[in-house]
Protein backbone atom coordinates (compact mmCIF):
# COMPACT_ATOMS: atom_id res chain seq x y z
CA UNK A 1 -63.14 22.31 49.68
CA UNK A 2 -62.96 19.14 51.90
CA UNK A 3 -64.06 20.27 55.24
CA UNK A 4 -61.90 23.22 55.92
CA UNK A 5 -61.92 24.89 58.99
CA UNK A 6 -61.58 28.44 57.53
CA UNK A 7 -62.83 30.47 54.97
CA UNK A 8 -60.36 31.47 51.89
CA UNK A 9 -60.54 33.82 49.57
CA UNK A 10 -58.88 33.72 46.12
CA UNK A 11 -57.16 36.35 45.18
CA UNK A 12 -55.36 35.96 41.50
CA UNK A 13 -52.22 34.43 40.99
CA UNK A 14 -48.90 36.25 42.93
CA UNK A 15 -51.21 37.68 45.60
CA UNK A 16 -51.22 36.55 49.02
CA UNK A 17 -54.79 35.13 50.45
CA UNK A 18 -56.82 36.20 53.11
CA UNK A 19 -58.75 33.99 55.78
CA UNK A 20 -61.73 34.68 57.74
CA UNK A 21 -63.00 32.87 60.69
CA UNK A 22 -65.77 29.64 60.30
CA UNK A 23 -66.84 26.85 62.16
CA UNK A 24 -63.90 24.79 63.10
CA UNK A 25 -63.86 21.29 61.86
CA UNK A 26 -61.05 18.36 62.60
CA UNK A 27 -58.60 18.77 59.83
CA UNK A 28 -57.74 15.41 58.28
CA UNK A 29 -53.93 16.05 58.01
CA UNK A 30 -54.44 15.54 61.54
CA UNK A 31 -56.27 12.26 62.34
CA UNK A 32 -55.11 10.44 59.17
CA UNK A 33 -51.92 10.33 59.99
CA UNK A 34 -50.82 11.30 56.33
CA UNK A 35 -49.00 14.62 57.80
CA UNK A 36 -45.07 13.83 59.17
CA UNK A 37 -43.91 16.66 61.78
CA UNK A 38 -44.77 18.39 65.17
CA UNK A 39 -48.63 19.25 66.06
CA UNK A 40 -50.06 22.13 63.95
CA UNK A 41 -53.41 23.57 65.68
CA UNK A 42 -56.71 21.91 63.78
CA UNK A 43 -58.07 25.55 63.11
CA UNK A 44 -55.49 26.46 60.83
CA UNK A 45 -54.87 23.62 58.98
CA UNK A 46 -56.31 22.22 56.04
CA UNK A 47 -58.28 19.18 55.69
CA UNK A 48 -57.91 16.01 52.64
CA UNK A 49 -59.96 14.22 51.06
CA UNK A 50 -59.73 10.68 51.87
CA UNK A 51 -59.34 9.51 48.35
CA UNK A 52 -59.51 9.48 44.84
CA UNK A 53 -60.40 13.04 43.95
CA UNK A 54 -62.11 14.78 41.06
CA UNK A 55 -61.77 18.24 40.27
CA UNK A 56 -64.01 20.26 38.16
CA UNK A 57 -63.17 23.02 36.32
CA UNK A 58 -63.78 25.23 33.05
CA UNK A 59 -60.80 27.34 32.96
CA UNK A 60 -58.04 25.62 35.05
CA UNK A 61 -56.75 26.80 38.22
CA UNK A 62 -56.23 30.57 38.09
CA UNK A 63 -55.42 31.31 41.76
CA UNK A 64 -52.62 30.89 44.04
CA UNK A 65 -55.00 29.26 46.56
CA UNK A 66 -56.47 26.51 43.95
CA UNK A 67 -53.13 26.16 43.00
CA UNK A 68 -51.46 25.79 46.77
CA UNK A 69 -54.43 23.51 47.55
CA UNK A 70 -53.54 21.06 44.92
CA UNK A 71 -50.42 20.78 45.45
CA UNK A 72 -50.97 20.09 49.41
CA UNK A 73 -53.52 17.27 48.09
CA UNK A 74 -50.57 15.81 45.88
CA UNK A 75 -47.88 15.84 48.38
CA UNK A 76 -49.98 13.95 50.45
CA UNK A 77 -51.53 11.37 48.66
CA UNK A 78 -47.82 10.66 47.91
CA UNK A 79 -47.20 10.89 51.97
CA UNK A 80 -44.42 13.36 52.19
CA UNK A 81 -46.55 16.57 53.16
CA UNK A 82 -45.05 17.86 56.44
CA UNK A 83 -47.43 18.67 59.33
CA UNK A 84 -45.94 21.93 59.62
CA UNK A 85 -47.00 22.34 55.56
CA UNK A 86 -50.60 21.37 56.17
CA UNK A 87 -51.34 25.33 57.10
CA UNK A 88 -53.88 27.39 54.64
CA UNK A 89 -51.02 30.39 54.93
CA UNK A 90 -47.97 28.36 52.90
CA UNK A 91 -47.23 29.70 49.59
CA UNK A 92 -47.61 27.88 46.57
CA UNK A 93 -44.17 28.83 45.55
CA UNK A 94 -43.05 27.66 49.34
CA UNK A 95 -44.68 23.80 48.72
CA UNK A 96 -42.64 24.57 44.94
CA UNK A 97 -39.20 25.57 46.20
CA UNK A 98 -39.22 22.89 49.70
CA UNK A 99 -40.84 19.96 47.63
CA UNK A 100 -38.96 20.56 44.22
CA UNK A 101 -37.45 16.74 44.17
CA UNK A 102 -40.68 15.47 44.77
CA UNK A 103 -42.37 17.43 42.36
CA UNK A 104 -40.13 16.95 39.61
CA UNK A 105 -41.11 12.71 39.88
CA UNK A 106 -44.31 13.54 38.96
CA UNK A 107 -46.01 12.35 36.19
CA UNK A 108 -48.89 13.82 34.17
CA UNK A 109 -51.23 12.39 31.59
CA UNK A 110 -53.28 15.18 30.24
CA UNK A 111 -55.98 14.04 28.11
CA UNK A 112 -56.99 16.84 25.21
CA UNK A 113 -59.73 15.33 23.27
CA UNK A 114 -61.15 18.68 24.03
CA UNK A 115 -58.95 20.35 21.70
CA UNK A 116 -59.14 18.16 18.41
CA UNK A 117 -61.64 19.78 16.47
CA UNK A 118 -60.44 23.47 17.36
CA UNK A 119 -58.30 25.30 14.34
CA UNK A 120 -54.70 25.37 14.83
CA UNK A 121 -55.18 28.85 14.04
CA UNK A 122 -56.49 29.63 17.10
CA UNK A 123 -54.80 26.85 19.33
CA UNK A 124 -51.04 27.76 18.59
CA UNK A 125 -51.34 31.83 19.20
CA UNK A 126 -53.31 30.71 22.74
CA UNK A 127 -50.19 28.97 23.66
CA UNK A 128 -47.53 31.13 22.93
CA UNK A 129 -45.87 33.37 24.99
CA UNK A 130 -42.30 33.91 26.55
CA UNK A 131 -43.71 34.29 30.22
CA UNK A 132 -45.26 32.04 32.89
CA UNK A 133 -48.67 30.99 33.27
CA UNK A 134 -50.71 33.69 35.50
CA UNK A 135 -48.22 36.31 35.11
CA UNK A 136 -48.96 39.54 34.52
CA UNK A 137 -52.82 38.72 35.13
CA UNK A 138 -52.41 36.41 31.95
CA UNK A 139 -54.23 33.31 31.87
CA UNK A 140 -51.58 31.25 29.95
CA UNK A 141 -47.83 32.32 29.32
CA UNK A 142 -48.73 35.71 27.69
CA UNK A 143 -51.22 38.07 26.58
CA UNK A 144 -53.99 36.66 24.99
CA UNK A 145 -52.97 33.46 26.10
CA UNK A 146 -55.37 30.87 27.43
CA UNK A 147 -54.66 28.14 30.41
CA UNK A 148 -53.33 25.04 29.09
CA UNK A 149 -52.85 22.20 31.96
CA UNK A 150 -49.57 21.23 30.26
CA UNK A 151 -47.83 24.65 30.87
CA UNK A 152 -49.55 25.17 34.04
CA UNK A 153 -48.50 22.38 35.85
CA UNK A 154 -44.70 22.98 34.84
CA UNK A 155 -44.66 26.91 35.42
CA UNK A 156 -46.44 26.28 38.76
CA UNK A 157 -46.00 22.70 40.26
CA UNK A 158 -42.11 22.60 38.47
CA UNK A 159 -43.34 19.18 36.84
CA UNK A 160 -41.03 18.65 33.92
CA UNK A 161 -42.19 18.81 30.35
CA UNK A 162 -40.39 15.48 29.48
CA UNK A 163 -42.87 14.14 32.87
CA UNK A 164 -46.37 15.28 31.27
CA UNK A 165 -47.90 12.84 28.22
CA UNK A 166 -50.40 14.95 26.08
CA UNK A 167 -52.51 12.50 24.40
CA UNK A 168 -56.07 12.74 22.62
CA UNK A 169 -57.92 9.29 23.14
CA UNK A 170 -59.24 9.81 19.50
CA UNK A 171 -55.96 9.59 17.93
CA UNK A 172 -55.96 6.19 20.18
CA UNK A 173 -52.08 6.33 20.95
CA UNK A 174 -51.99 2.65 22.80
CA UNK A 175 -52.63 1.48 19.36
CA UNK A 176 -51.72 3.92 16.37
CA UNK A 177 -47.99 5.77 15.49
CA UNK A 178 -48.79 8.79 15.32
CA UNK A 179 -46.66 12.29 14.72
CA UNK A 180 -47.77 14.64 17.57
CA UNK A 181 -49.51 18.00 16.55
CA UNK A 182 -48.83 21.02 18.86
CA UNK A 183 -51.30 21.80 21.35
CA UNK A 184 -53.01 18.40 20.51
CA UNK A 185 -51.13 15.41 21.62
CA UNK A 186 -47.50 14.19 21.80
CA UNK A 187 -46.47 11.52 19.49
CA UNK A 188 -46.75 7.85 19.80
CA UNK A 189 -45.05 4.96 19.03
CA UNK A 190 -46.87 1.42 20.45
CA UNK A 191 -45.59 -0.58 17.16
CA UNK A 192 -48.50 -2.75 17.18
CA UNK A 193 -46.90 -5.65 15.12
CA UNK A 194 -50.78 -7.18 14.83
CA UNK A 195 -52.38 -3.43 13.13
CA UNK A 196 -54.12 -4.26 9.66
CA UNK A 197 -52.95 -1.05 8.54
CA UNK A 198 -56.23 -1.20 6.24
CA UNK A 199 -57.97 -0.64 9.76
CA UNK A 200 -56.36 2.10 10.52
CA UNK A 201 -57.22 3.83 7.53
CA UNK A 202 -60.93 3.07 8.60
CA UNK A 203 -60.35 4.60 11.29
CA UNK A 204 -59.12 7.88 10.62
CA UNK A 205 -60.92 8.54 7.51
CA UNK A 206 -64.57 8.06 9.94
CA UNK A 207 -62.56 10.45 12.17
CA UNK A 208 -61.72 13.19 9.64
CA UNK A 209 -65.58 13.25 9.02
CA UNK A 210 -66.18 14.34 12.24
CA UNK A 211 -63.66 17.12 11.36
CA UNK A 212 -65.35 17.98 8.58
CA UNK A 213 -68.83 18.70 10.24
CA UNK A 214 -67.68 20.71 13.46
CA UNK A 215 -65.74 23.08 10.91
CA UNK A 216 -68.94 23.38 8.78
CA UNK A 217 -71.18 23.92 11.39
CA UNK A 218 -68.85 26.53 12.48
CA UNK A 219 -68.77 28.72 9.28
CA UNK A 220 -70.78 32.02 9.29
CA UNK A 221 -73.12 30.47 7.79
CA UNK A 222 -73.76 26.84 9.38
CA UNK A 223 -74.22 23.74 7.52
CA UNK A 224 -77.14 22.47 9.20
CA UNK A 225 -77.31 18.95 9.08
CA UNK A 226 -73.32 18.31 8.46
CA UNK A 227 -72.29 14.99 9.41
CA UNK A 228 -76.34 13.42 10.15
CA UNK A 229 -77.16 10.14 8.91
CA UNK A 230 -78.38 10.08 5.11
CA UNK A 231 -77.01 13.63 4.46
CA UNK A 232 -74.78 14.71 1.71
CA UNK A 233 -73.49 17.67 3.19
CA UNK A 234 -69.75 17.49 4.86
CA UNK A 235 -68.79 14.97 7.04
CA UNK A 236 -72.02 12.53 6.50
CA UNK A 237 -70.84 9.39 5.39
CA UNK A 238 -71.38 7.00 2.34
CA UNK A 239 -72.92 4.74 4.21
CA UNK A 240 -75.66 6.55 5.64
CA UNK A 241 -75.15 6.39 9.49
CA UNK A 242 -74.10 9.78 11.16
CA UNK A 243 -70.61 10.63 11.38
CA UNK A 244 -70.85 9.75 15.31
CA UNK A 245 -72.31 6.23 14.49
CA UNK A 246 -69.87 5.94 11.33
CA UNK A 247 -66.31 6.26 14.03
């Protein structure tokens, strides 16, 4: 929170939220001048954060109050948050269903290096589902479904899928064509006329070693030492350097 002027609970997604009274503090949406509309009293509205923002989180947004806060920090960084929309009561899907033209011009680059050593196994089944993210008390689109920023930000902001770029910097997509895997990264196409294709193989085959060691370190019983320097066990290298020092 950036200075709010209330106290919020958060209840899980579809439920309203409930407020409690604190310390009032100026809101922001006030004196910055960022909020078009008629005056909204300072002790119910929310405050911004001046700038570039960072936020931390394990498991995504999972509430309708993270949710209706971000989008209140989007619309105004992009200056079209009305004063009247500053308020900690509006409704995610209100900001959703007045803002929709706005929302839809966003554009999303999720990066999912995260992701590239996980199984496919267990990525694909944690992304499918015929629902929407949070529904039903479900994390992702279903049960046994996990949060994936992609889907959330279309089921919940309205962002289109065709809007949001999945990439994976270690598949380096500025540089390399490269097919897309589900749950990974989208494909890429930079045509780099000056790639020594040679390189590339490099590349890749240093990266599959990495591969090689997270899966057998995650086998019942761990390889210990996979992928260390001067090792012959999976994913150490020929040359003798560690499989982090080899990429």
């Amino acid at each position: 929170h950036f200075g709010p002027s209330r106290v919020q609970s958060s209840p899980p997604l579809g439920q309203p939220s409930q407020t409690e009274d604190a310390p009032t503090a100026r809101a922001p949406c006030v004196r910055m001048g960022g909020c078009a509309g008629a005056n909204v009293s300072e002790s119910v509205a929310v405050a911004f954060p001046p700038g570039p923002t960072v936020y931390l989180t394990s498991t995504g947004f999972v509430t309708e109050t993270q949710w209706t806060r971000f989008i209140q920090v989007m619309l105004h960084r992009r200056g079209v948050l009305k004063m009247e929309d500053c308020l900690r009561n509006v409704s995610r899907k209100f900001l959703v269903e007045k803002y929709q033209d706005e929302l839809r011009q966003f554009r999303v680059l999720y990066i999912n290096d995260a992701s590239y050593h996980r199984p496919m196994e267990k990525i694909i089944p944690s992304r499918t589902g015929d629902g929407k993210v949070g529904q039903n008390g479900n994390f992702g689109r279903g049960p046994g479904t996990e949060f994936w920023w992609d889907q959330g930000v279309e089921d919940l902001m309205g962002v289109p899928r065709e809007n949001i770029k999945m990439i994976q910097l270690f598949e380096k997509p500025w540089l390399f064509n490269r097919p897309g895997r589900d749950g990974n990264y989208d494909p890429s196409q930079p045509n780099v006329a000056e790639l020594d294709p040679a390189d590339e193989e490099a590349y890749f085959k240093a990266l599959k070693l990495t591969k090689d060691a997270y899966d057998a370190l995650k086998e019942a019983e761990p390889k210990v030492g996979a992928g260390q320097a001067g090792g012959s066990l999976p994913g150490c290298p020929a040359s003798g350097l560690s499989c982090a020092d080899e990429l």
